[in-house]
C-alpha atoms as a PDB file:
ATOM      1  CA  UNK A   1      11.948  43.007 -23.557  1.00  0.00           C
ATOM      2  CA  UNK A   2      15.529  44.771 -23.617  1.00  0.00           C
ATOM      3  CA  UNK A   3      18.882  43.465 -21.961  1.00  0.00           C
ATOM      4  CA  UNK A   4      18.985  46.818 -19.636  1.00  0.00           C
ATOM      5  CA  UNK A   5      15.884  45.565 -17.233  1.00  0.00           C
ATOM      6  CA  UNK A   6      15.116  41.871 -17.817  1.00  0.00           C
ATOM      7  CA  UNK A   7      14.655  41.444 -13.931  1.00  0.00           C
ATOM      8  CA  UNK A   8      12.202  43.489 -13.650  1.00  0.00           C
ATOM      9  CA  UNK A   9      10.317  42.807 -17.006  1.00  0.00           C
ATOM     10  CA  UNK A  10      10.651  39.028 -15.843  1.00  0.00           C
ATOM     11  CA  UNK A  11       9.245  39.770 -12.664  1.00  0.00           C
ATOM     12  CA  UNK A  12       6.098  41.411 -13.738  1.00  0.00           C
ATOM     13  CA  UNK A  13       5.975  38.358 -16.427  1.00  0.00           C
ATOM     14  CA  UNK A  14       5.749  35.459 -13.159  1.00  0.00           C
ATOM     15  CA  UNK A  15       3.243  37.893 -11.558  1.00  0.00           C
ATOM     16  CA  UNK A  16       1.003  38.110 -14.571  1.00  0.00           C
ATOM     17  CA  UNK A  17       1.282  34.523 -15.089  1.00  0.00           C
ATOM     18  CA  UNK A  18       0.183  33.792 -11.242  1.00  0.00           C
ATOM     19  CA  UNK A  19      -2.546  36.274 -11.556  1.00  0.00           C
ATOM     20  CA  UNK A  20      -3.920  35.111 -14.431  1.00  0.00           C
ATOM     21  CA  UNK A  21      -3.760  30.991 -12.421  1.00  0.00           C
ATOM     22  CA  UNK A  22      -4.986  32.295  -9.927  1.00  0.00           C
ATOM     23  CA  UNK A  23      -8.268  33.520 -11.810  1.00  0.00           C
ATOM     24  CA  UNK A  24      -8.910  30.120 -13.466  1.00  0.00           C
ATOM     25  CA  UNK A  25      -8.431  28.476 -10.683  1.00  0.00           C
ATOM     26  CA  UNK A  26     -11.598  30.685  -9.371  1.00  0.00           C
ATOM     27  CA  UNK A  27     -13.713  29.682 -12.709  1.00  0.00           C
ATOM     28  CA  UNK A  28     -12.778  26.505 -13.171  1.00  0.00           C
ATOM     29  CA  UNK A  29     -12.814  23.501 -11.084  1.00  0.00           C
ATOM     30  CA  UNK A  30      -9.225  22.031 -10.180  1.00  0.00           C
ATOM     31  CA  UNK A  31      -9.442  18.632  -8.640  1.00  0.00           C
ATOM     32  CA  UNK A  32      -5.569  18.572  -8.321  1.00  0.00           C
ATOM     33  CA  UNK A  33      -6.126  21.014  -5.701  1.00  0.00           C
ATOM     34  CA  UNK A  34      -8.945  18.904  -3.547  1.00  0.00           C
ATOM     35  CA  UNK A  35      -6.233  15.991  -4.375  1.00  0.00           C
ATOM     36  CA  UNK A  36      -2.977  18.313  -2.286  1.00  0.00           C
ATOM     37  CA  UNK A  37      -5.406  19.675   0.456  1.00  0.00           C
ATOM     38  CA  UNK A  38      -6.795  15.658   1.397  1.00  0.00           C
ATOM     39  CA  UNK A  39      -3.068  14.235   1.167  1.00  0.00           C
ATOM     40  CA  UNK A  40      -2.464  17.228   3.868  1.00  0.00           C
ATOM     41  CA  UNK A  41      -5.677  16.436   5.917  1.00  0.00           C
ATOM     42  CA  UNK A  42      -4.814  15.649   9.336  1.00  0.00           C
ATOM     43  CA  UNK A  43      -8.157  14.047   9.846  1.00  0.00           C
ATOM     44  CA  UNK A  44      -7.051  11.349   7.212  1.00  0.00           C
ATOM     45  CA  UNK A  45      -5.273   7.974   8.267  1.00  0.00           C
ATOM     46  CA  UNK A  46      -3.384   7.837   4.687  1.00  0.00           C
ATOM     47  CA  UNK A  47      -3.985   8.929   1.500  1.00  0.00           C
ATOM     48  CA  UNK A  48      -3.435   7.117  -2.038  1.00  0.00           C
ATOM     49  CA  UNK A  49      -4.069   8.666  -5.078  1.00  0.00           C
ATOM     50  CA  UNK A  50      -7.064   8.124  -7.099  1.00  0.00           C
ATOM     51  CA  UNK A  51      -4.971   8.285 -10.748  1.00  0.00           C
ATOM     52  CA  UNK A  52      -5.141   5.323 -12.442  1.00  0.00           C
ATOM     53  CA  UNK A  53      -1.965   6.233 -14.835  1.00  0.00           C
ATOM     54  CA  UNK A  54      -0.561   2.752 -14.337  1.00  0.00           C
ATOM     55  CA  UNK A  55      -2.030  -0.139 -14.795  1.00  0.00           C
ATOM     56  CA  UNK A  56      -0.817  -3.678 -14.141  1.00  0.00           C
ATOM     57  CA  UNK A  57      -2.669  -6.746 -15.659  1.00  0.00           C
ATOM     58  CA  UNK A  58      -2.359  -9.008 -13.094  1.00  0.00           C
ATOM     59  CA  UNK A  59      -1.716 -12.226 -15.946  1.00  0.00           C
ATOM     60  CA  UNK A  60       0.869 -10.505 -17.882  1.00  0.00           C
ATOM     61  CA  UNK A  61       2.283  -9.715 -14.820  1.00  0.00           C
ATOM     62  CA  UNK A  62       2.993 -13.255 -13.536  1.00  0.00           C
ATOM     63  CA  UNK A  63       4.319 -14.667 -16.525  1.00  0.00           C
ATOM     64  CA  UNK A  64       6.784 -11.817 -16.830  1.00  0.00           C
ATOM     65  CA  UNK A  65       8.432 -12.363 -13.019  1.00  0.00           C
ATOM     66  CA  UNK A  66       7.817 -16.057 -13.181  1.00  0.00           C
ATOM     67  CA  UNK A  67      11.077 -16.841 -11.532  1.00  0.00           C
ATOM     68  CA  UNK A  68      10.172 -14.055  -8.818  1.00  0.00           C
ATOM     69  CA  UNK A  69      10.252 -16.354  -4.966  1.00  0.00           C
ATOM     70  CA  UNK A  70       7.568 -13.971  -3.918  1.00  0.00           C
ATOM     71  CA  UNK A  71       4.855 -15.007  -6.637  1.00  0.00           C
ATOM     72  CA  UNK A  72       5.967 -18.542  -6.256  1.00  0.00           C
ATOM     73  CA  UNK A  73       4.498 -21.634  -4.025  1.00  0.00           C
ATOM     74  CA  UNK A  74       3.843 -25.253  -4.339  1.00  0.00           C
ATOM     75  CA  UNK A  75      -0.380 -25.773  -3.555  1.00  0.00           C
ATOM     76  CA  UNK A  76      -2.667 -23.444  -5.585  1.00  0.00           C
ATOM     77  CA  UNK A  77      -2.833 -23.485  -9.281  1.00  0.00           C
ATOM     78  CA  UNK A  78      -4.005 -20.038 -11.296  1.00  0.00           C
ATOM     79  CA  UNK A  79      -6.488 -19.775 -13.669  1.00  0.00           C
ATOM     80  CA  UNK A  80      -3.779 -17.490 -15.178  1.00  0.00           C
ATOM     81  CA  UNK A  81      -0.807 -20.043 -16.383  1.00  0.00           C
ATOM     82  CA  UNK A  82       2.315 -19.230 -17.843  1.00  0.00           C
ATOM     83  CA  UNK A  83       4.139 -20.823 -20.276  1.00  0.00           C
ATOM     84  CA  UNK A  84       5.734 -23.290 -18.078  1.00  0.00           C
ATOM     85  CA  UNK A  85       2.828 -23.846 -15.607  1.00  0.00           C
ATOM     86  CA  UNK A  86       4.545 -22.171 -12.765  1.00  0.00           C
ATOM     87  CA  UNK A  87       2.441 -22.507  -9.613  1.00  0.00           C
ATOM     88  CA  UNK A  88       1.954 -19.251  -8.462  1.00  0.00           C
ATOM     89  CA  UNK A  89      -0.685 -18.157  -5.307  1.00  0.00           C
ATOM     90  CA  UNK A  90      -0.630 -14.322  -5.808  1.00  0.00           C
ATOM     91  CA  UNK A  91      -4.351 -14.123  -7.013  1.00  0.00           C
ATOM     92  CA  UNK A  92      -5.623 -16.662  -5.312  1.00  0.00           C
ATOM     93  CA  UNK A  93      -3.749 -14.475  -2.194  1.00  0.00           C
ATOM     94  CA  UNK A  94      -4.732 -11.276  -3.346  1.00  0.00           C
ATOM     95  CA  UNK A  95      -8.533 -12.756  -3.171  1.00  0.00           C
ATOM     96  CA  UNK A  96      -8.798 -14.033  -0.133  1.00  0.00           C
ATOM     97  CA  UNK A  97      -7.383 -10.371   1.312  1.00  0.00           C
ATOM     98  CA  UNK A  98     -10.292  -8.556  -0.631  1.00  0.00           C
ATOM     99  CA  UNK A  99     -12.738 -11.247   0.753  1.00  0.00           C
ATOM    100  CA  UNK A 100     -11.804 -10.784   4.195  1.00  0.00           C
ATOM    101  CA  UNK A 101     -11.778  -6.707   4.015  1.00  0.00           C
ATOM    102  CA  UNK A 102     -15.449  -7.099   2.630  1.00  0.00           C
ATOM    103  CA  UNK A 103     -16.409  -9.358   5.063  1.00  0.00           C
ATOM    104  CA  UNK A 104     -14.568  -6.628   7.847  1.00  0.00           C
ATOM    105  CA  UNK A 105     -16.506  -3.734   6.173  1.00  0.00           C
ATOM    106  CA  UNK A 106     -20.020  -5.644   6.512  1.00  0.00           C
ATOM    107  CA  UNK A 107     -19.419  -6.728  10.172  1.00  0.00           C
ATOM    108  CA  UNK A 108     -18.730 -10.344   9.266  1.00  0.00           C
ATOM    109  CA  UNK A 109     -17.177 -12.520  11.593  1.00  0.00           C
ATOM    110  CA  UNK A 110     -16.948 -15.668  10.181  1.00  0.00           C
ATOM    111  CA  UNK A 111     -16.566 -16.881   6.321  1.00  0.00           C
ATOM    112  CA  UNK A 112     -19.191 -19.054   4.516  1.00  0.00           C
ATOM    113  CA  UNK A 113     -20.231 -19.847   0.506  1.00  0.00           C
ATOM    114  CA  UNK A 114     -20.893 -16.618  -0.112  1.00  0.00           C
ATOM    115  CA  UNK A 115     -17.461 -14.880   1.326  1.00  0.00           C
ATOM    116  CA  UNK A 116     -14.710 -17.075  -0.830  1.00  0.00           C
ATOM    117  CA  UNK A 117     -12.173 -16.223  -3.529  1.00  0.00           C
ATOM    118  CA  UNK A 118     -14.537 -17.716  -6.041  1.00  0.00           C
ATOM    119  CA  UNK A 119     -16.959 -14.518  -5.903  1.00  0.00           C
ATOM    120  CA  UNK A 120     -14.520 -11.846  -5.961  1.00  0.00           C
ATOM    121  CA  UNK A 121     -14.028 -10.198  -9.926  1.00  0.00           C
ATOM    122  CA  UNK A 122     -10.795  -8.280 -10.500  1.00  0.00           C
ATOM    123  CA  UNK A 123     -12.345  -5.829 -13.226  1.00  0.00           C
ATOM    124  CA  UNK A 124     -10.125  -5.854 -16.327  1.00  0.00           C
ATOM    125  CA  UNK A 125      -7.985  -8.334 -14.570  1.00  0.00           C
ATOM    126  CA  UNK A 126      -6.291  -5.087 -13.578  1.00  0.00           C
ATOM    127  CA  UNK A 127      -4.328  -3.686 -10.648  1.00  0.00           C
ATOM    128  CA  UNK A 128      -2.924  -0.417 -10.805  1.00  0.00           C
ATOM    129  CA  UNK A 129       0.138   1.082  -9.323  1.00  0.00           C
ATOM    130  CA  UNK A 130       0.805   4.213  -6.940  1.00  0.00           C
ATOM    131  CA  UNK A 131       4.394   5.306  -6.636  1.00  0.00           C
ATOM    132  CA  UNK A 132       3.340   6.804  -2.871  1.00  0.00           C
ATOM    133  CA  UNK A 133       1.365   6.832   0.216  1.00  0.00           C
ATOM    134  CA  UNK A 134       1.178   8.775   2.953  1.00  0.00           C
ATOM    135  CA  UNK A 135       0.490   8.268   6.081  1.00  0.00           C
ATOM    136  CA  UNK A 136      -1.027  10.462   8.773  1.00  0.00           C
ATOM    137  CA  UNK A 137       0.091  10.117  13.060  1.00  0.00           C
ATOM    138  CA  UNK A 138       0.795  12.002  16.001  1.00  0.00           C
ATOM    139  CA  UNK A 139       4.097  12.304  17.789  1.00  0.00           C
ATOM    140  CA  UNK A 140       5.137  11.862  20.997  1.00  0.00           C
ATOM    141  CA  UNK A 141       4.315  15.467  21.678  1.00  0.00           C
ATOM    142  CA  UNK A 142       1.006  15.425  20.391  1.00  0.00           C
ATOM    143  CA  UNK A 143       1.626  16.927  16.836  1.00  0.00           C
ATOM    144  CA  UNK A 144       0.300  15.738  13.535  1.00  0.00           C
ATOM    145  CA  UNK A 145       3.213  14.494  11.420  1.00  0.00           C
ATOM    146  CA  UNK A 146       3.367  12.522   7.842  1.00  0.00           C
ATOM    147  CA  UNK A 147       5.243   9.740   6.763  1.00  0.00           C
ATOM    148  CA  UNK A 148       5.871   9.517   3.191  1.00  0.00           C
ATOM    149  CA  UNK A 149       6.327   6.060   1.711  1.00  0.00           C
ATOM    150  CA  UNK A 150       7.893   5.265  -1.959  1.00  0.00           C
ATOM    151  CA  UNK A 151       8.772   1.313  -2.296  1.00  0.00           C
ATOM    152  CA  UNK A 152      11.492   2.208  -4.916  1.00  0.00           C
ATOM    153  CA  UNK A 153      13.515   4.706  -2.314  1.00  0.00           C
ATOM    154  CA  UNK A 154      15.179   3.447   1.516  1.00  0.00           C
ATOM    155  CA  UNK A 155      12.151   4.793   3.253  1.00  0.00           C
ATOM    156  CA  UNK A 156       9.911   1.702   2.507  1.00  0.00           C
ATOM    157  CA  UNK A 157       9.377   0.171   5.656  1.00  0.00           C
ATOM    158  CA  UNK A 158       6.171   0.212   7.837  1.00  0.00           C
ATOM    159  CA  UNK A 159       4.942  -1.256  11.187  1.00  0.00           C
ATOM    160  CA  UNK A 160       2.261  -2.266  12.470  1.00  0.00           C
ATOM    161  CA  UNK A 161       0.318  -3.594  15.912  1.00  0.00           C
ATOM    162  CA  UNK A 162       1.051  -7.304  16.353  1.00  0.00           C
ATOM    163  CA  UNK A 163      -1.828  -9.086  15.889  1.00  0.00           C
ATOM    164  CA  UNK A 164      -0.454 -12.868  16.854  1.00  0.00           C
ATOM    165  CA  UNK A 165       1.520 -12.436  20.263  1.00  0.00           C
ATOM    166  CA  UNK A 166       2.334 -16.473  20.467  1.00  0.00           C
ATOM    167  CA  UNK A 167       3.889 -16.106  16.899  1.00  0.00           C
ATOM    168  CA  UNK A 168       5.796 -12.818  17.288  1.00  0.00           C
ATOM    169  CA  UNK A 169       7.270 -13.947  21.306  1.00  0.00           C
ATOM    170  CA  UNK A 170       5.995 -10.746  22.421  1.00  0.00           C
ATOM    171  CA  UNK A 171       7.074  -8.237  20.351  1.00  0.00           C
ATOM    172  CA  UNK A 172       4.142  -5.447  20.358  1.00  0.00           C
ATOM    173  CA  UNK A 173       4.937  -4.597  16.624  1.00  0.00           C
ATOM    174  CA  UNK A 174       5.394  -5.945  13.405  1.00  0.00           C
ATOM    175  CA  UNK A 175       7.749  -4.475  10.814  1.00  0.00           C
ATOM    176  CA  UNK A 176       7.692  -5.318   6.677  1.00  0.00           C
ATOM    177  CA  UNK A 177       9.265  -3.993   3.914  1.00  0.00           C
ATOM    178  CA  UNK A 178       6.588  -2.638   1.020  1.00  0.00           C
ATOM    179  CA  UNK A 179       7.176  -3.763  -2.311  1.00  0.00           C
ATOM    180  CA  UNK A 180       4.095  -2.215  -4.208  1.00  0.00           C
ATOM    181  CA  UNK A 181       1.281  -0.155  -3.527  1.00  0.00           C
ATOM    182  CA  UNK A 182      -1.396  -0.965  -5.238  1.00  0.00           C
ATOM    183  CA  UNK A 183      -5.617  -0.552  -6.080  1.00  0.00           C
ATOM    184  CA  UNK A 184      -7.776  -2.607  -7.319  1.00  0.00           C
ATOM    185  CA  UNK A 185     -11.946  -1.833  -8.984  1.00  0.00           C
ATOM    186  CA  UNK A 186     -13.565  -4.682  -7.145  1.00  0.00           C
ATOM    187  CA  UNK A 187     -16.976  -6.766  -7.756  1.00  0.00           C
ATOM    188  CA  UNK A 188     -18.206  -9.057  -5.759  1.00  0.00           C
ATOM    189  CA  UNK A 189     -21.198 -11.527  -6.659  1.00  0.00           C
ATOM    190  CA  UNK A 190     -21.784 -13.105  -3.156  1.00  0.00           C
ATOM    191  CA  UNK A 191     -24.973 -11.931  -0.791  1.00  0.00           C
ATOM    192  CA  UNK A 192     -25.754  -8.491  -0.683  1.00  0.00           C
ATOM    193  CA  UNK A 193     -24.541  -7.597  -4.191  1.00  0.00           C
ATOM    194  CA  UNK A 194     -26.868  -4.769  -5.355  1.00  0.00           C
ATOM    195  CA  UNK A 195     -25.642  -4.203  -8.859  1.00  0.00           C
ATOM    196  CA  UNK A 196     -22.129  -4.870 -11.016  1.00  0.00           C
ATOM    197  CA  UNK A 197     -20.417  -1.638 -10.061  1.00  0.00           C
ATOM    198  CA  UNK A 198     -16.845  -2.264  -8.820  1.00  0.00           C
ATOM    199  CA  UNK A 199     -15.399  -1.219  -5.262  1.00  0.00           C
ATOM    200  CA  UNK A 200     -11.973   0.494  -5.058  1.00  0.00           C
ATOM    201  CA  UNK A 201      -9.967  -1.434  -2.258  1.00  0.00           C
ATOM    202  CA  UNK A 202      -6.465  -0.202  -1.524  1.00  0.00           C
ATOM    203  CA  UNK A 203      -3.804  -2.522  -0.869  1.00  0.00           C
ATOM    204  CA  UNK A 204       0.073  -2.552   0.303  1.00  0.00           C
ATOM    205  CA  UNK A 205       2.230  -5.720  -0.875  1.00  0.00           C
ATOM    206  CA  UNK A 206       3.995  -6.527   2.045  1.00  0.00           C
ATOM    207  CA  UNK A 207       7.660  -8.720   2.473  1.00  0.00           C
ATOM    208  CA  UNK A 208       7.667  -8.897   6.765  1.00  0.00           C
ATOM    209  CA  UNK A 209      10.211  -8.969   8.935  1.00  0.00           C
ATOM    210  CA  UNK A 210      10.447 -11.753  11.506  1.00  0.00           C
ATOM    211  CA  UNK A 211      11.618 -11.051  15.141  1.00  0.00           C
ATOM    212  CA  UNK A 212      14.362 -11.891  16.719  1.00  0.00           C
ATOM    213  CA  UNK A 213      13.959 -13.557  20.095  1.00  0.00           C
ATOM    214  CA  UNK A 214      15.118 -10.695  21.946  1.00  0.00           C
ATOM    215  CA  UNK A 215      12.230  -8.527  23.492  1.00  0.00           C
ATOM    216  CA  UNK A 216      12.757  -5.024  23.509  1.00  0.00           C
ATOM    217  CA  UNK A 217      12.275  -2.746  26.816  1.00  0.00           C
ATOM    218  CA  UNK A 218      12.627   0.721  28.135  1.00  0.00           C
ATOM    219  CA  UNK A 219      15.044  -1.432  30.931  1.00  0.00           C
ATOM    220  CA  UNK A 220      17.428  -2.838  28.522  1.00  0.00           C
ATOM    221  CA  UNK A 221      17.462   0.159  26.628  1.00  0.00           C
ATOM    222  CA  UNK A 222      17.226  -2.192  23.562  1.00  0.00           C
ATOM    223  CA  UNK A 223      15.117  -1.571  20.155  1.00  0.00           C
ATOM    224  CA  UNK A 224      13.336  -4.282  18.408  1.00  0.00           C
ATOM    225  CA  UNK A 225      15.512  -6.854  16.041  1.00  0.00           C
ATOM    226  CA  UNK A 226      14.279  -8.328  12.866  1.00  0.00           C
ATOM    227  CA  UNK A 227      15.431 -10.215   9.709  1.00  0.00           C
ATOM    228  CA  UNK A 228      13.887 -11.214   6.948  1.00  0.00           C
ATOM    229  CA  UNK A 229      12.140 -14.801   7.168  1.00  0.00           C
ATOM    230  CA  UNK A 230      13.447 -17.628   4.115  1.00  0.00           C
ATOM    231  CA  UNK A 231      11.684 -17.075   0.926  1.00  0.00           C
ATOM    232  CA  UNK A 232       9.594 -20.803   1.448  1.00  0.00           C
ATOM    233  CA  UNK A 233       8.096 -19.189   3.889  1.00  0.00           C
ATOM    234  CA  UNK A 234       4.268 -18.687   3.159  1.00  0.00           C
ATOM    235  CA  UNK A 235       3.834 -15.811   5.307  1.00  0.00           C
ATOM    236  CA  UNK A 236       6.979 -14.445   3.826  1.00  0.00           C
ATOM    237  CA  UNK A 237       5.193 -12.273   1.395  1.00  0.00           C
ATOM    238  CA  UNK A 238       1.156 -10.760   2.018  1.00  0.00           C
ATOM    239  CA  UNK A 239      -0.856  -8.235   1.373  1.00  0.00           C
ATOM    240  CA  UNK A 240      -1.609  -5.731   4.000  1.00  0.00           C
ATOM    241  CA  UNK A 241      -4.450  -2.980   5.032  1.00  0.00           C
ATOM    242  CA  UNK A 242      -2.951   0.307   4.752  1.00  0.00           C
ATOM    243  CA  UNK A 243      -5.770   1.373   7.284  1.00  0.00           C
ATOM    244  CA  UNK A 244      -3.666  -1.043   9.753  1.00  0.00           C
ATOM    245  CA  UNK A 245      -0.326   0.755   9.254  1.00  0.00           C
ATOM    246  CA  UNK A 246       0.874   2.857  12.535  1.00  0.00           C
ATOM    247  CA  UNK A 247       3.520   4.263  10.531  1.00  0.00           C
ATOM    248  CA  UNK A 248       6.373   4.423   8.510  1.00  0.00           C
ATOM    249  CA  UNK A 249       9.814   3.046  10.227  1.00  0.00           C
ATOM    250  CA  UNK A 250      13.394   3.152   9.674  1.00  0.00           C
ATOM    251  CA  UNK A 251      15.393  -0.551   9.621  1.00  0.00           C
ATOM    252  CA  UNK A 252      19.098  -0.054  10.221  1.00  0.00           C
ATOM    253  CA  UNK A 253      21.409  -2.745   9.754  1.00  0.00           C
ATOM    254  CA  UNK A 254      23.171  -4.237  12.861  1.00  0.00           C
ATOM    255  CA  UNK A 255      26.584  -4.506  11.473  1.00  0.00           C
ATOM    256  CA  UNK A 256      27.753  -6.120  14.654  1.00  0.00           C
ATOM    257  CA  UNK A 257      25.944  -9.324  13.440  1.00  0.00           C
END
């Protein structure tokens, strides 16, 4: 290469280069490229990635945010116990969820012996970590659009269809604040079980947003007013069905109040 035509020396350099990707990409098989064409799909409801680059065991994980208010409560006792015997109910939590989406997957209404936490296996005591997820919807002009969520940046907020109207004074929405996204390789030992191969189930954990008594309406020209419910609060902090999610939300701060 000499200083007179770089450009166009560097130029044929790039094109070589994207030939010669191009060519491999033909021979051999890319799964990185299945991986960007399904988070595109517009036939998918979300997408989470399948890496599992970060892993989280779920012991280690306890004792090192022991004083964390979301991990914390005063009735359930882990078989994972920290140093100070902190009563925590995030397993325990966590299990029940995973119960309840198996028993939703096989059509089962009601819970009995062989639906409880007691029968679900975390393999490797492991959860592992996704820095996104995307979500799929339509507008209001019937166009498919994505939402983009990251639980580290502002756009971290979801909402969802309301599924207790007494509770939420009847708001048509629920709104929370995601605070991990999260998979875990599931077995469970209860009826049915064919063999010991674990079940990927996807999960979002979930700090919601309580309403305020004000109702929204297209008459009061009002939107919907939340704040965050006290940390004692079981409900407080949950794990949520990213199937369920409408879509991703903005919360702006009322700095009137």
């Amino acid at each position: 290469m000499d200083r007179r035509s770089f450009v166009k020396q560097l130029t044929r350099i790039e094109r070589r280069q994207a030939r010669i990707r191009r060519l491999g990409d033909k021979v051999v098989h890319c799964p990185h490229i299945e991986i960007a064409k399904l988070a595109q799909s517009p036939h998918v409801h979300h997408h989470i990635g399948s890496t599992q680059k970060h892993p989280v065991h779920i012991g280690t994980y306890l004792c090192t945010h022991k004083g964390d208010p979301a991990l914390k409560v005063s009735l359930i006792i882990l078989t994972y116990t920290c140093s100070n015997n902190a009563l925590q109910d995030f397993v325990p939590k966590l299990k029940d969820y995973l119960s309840r989406q198996i028993q939703k997957s096989k059509g089962i209404s009601s819970s009995g012996e062989d639906y409880t936490t007691n029968t679900i296996i975390l393999k490797d005591d492991r959860m592992y970590r996704h820095n996104i997820t995307r979500f799929n919807y339509t507008t209001y002009d019937v166009h498919r659009a994505q939402d983009v969520l990251n639980p580290r940046m502002s756009h971290c907020n979801i909402m969802a269809l309301s599924a207790n109207d007494t509770e939420h004074r009847g708001h048509r929405f629920t709104y929370g604040k995601v605070l991990g996204i999260y998979h875990v390789n599931v077995i469970h030992v209860g009826s049915g079980m064919t063999n010991y191969t674990p079940q990927r189930m996807e999960f979002l954990w979930v700090r919601w947003y309580q309403p305020v008594s004000q109702v929204s309406s297209w008459e009061s020209s009002t939107l919907d007013r939340v704040k965050f419910p006290p940390l004692n609060n079981e409900h407080s902090f949950d794990f949520f069905d990213p199937e369920d999610v409408l879509r991703g939300c903005h919360i702006i701060p009322c700095f009137i109040y």
